[in-house]
N, C-alpha and C. Protein backbone atom coordinates (compact mmCIF):
# COMPACT_ATOMS: atom_id res chain seq x y z
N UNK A 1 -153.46 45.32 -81.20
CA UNK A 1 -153.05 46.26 -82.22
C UNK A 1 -152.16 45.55 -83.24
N UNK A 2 -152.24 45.60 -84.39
CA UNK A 2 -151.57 45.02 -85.67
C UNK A 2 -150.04 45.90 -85.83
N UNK A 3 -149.44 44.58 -86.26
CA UNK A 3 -148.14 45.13 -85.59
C UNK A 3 -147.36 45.63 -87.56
N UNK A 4 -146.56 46.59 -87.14
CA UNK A 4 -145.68 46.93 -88.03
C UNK A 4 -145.30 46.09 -89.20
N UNK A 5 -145.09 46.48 -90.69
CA UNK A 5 -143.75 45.80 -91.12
C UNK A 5 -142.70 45.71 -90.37
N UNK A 6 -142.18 46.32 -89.90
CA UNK A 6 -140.90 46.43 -89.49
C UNK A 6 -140.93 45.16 -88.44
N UNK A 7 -141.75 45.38 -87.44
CA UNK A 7 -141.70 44.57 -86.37
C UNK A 7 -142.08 42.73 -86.79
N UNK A 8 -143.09 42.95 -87.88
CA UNK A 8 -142.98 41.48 -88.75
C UNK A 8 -141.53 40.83 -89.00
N UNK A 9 -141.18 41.99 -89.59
CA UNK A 9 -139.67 41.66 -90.22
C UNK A 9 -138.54 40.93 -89.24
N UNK A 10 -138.55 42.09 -88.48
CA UNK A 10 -137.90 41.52 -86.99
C UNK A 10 -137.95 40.07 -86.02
N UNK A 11 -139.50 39.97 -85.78
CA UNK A 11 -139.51 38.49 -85.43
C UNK A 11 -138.99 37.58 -85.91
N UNK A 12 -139.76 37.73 -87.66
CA UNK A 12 -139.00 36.66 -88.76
C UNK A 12 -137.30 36.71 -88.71
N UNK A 13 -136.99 37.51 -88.85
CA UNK A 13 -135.42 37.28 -88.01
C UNK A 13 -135.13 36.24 -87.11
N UNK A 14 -135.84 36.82 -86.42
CA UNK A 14 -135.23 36.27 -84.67
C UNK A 14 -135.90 34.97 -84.85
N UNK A 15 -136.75 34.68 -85.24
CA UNK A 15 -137.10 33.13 -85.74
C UNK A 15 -136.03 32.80 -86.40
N UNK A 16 -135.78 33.04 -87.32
CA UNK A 16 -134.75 32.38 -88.34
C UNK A 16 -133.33 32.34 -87.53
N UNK A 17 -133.16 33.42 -86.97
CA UNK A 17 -131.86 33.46 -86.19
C UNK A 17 -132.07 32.02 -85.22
N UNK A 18 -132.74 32.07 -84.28
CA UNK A 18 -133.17 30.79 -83.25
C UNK A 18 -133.16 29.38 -84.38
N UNK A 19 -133.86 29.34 -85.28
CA UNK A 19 -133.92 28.12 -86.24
C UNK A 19 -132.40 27.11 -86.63
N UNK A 20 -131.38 28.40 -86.39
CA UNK A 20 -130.10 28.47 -87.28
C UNK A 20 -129.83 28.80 -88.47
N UNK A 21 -130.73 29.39 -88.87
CA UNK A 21 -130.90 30.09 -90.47
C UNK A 21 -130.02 30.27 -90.70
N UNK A 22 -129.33 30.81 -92.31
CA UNK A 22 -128.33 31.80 -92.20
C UNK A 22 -128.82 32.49 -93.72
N UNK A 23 -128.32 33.44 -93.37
CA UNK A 23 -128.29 34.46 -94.83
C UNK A 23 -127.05 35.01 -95.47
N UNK A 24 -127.28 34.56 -96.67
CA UNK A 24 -126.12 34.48 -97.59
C UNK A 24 -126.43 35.42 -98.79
N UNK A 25 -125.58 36.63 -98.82
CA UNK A 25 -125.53 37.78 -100.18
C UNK A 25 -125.16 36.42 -101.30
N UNK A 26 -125.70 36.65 -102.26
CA UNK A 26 -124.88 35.97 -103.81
C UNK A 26 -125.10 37.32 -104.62
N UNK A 27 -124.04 37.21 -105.32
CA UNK A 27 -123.65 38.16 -106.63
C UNK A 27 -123.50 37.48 -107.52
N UNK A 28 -124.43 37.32 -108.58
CA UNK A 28 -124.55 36.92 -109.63
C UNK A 28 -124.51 38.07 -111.40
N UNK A 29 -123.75 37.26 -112.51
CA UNK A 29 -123.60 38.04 -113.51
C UNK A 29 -125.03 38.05 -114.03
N UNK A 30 -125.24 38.64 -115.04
CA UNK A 30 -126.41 38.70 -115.94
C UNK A 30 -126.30 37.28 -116.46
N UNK A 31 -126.01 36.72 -117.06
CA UNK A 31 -125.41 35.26 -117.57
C UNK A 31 -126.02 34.44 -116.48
N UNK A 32 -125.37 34.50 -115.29
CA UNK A 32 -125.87 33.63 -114.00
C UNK A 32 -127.21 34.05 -113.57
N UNK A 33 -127.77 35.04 -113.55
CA UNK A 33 -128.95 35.38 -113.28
C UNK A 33 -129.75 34.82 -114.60
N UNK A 34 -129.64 34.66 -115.76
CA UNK A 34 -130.58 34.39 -117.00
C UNK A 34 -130.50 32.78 -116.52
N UNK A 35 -129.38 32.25 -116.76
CA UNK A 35 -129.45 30.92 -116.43
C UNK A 35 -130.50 30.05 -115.39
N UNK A 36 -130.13 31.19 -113.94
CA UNK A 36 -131.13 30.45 -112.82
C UNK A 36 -132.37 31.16 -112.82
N UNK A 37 -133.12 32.25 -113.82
CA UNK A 37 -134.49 32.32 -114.37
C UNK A 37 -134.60 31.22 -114.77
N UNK A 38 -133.98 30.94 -115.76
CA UNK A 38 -134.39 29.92 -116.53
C UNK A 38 -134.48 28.52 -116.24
N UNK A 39 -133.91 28.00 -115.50
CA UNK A 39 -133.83 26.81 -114.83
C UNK A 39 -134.81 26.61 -114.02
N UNK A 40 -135.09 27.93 -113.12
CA UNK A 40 -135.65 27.62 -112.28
C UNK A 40 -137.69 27.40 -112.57
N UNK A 41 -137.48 27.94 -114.44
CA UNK A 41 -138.62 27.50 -114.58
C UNK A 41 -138.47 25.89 -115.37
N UNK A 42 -137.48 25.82 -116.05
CA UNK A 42 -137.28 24.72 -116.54
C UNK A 42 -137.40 23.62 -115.49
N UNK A 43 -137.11 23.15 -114.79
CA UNK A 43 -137.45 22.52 -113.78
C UNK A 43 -138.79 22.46 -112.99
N UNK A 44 -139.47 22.99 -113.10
CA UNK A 44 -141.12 22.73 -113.16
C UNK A 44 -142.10 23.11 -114.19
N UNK A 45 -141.56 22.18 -115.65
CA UNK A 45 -142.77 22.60 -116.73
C UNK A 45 -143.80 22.52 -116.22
N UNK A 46 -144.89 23.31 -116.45
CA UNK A 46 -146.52 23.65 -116.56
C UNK A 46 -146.54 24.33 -114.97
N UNK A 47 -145.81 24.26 -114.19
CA UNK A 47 -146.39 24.98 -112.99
C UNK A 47 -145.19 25.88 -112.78
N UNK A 48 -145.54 26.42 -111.31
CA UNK A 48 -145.14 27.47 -110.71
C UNK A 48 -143.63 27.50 -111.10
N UNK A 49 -142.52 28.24 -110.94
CA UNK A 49 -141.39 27.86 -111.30
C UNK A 49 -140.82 27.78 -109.44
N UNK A 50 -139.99 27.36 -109.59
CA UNK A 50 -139.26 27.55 -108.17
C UNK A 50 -138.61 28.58 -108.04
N UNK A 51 -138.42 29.04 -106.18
CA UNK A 51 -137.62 30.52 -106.01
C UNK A 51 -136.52 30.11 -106.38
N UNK A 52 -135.90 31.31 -106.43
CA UNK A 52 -134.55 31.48 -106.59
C UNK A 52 -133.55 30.54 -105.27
N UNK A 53 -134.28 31.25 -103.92
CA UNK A 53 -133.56 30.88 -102.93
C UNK A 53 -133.78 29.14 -102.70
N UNK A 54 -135.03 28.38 -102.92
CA UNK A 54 -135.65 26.96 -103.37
C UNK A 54 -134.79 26.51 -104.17
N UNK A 55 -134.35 27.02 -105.56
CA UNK A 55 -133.76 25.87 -106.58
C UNK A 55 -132.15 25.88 -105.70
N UNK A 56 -131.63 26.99 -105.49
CA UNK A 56 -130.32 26.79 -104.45
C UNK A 56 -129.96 26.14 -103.74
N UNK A 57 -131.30 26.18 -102.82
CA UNK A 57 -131.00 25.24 -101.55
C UNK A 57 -130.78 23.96 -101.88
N UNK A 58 -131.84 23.66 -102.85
CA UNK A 58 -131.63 22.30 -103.44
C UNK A 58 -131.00 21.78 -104.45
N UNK A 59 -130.43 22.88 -105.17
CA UNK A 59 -128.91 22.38 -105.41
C UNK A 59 -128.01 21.90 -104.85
N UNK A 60 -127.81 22.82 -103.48
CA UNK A 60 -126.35 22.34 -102.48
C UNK A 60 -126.76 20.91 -101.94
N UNK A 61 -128.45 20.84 -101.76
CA UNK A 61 -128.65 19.19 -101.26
C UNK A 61 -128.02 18.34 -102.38
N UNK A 62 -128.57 18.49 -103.04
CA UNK A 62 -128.27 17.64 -104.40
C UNK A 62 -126.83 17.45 -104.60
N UNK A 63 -125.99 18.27 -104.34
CA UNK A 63 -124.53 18.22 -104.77
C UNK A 63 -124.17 17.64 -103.34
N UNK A 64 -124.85 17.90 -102.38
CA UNK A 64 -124.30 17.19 -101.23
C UNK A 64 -124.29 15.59 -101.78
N UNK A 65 -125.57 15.44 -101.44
CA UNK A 65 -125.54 13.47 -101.68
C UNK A 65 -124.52 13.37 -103.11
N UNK A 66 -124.48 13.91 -104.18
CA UNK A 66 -123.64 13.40 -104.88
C UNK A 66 -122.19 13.18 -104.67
N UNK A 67 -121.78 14.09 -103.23
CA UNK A 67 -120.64 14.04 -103.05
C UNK A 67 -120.47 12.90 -101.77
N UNK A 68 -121.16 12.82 -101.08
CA UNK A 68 -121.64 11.83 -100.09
C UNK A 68 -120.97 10.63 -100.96
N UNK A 69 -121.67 10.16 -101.86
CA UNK A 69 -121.66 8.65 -103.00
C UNK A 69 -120.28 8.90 -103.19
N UNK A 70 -119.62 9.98 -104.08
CA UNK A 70 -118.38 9.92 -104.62
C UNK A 70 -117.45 9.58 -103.75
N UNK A 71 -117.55 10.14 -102.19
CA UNK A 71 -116.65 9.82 -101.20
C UNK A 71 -116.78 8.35 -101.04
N UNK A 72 -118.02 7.76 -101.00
CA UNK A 72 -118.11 6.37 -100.27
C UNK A 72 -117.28 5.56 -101.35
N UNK A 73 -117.72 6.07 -102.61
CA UNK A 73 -116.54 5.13 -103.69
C UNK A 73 -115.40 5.12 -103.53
N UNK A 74 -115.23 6.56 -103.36
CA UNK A 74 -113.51 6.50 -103.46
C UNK A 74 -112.56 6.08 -102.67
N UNK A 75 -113.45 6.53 -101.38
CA UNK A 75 -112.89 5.49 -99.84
C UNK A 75 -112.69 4.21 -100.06
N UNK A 76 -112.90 3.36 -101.04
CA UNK A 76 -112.74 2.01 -101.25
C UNK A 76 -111.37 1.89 -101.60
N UNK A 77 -110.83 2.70 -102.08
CA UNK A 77 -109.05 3.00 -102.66
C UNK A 77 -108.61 3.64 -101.76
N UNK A 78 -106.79 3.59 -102.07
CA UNK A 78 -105.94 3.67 -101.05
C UNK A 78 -105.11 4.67 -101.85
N UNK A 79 -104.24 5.64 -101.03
CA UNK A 79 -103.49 6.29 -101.95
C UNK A 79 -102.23 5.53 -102.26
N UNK A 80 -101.76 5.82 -103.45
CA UNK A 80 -100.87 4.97 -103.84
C UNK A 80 -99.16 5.30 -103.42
N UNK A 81 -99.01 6.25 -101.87
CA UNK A 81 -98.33 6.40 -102.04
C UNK A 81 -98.01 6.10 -100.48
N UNK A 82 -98.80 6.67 -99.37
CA UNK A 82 -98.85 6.08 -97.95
C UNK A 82 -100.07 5.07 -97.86
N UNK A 83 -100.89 4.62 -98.71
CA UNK A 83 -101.45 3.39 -98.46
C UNK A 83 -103.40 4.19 -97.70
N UNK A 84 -102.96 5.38 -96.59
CA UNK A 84 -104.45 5.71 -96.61
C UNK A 84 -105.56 5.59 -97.38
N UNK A 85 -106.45 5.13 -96.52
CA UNK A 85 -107.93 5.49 -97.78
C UNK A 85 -108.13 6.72 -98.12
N UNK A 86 -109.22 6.95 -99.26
CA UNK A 86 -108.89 7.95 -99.52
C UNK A 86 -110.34 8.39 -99.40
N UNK A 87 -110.48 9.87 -99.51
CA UNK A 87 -109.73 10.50 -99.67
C UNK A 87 -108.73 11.08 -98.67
N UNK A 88 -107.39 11.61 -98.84
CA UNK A 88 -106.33 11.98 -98.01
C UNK A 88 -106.57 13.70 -97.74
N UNK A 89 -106.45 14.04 -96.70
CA UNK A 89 -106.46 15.58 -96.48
C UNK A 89 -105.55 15.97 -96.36
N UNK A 90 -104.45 15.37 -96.32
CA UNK A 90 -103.17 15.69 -95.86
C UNK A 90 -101.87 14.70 -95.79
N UNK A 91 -100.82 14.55 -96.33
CA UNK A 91 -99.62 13.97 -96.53
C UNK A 91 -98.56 14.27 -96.96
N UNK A 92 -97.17 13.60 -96.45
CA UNK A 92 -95.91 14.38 -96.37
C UNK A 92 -95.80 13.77 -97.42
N UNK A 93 -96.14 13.14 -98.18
CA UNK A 93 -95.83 12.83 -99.63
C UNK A 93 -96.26 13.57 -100.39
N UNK A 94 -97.30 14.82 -100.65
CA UNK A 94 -98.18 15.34 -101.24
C UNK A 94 -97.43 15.69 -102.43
N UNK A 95 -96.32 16.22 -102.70
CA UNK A 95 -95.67 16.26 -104.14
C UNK A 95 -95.10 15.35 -104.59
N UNK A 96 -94.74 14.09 -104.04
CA UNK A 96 -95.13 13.14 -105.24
C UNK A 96 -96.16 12.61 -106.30
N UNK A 97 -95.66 12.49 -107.22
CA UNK A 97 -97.00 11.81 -108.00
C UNK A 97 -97.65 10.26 -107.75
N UNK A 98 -97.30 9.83 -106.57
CA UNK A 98 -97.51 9.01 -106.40
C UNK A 98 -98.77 8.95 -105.50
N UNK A 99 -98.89 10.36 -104.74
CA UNK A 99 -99.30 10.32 -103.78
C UNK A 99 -101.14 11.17 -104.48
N UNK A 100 -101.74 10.69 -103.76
CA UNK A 100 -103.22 11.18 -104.30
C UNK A 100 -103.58 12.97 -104.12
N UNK A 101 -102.99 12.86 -103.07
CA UNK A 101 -103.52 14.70 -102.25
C UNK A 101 -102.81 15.43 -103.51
N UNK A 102 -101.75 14.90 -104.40
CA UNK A 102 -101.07 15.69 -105.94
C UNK A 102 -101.84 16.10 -107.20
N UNK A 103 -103.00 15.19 -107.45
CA UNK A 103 -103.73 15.45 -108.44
C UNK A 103 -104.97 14.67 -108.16
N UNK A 104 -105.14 13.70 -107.05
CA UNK A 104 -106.39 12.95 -106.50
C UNK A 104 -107.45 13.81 -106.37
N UNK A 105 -107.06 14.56 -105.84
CA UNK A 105 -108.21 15.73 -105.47
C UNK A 105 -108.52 16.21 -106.56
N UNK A 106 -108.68 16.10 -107.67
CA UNK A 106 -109.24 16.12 -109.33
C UNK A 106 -110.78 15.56 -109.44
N UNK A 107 -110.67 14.25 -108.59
CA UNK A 107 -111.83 13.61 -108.76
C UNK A 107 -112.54 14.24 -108.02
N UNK A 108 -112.63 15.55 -107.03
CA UNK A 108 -113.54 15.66 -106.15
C UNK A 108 -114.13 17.02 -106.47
N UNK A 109 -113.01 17.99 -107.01
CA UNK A 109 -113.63 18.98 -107.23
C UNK A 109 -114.90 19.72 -108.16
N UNK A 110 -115.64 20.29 -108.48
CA UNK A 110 -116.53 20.80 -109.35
C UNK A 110 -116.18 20.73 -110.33
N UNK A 111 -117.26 20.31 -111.64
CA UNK A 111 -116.78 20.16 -112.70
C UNK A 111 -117.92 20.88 -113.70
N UNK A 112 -117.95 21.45 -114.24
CA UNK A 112 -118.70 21.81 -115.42
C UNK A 112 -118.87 21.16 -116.81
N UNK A 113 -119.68 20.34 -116.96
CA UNK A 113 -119.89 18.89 -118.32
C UNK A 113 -120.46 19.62 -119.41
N UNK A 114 -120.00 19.58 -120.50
CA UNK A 114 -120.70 20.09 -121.55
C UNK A 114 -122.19 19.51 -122.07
């Protein structure tokens, strides 16, 4: 016997649940929603455009490895104030300006480029 929507629905769950899936609400403005229409066809001229939930995922990959690289660079420096590589998560120097965890963490955060 052919089974339900509902009961479709359900498995696909419990698959995804077992997989380690996870599901994530986003709230997006009109602005943010026009943008990732648009991108998400811009990013495959002449064919299909990518999903919504597709160009995402592979955003966060994408920003992963970029942050991957930025760390491996920056780990090559020391903070200039206890000498750790960096980056530092934590130090009793942290309000000095000497110390990286003060404004170091500049280089790591998100940036929006014109």
């Amino acid at each position: 016997m052919a089974k339900s929507p509902a009961e479709r629905k359900k498995e696909q769950r419990a698959r995804q649940a077992a997989a380690g899936d996870k599901k994530l609400e986003l709230v997006l403005d009109n602005q943010e929603l026009d943008m990732l229409t648009r991108n998400c066809a811009a990013r495959r001229p002449g064919r299909e455009p990518y999903d919504a939930m597709e160009y995402i995922a592979l955003l966060i990959r994408q920003d992963d490895a970029r942050m991957h690289s930025l760390i491996k660079s920056i780990s090559k420096r020391k903070c200039g104030k206890c000498g750790d590589s960096l980056p530092v998560q934590d130090c009793c120097f942290r309000k000095e300006d000497a110390c990286w965890c003060r404004l170091g963490w500049h280089e790591t955060k998100l940036k929006i480029t014109p």
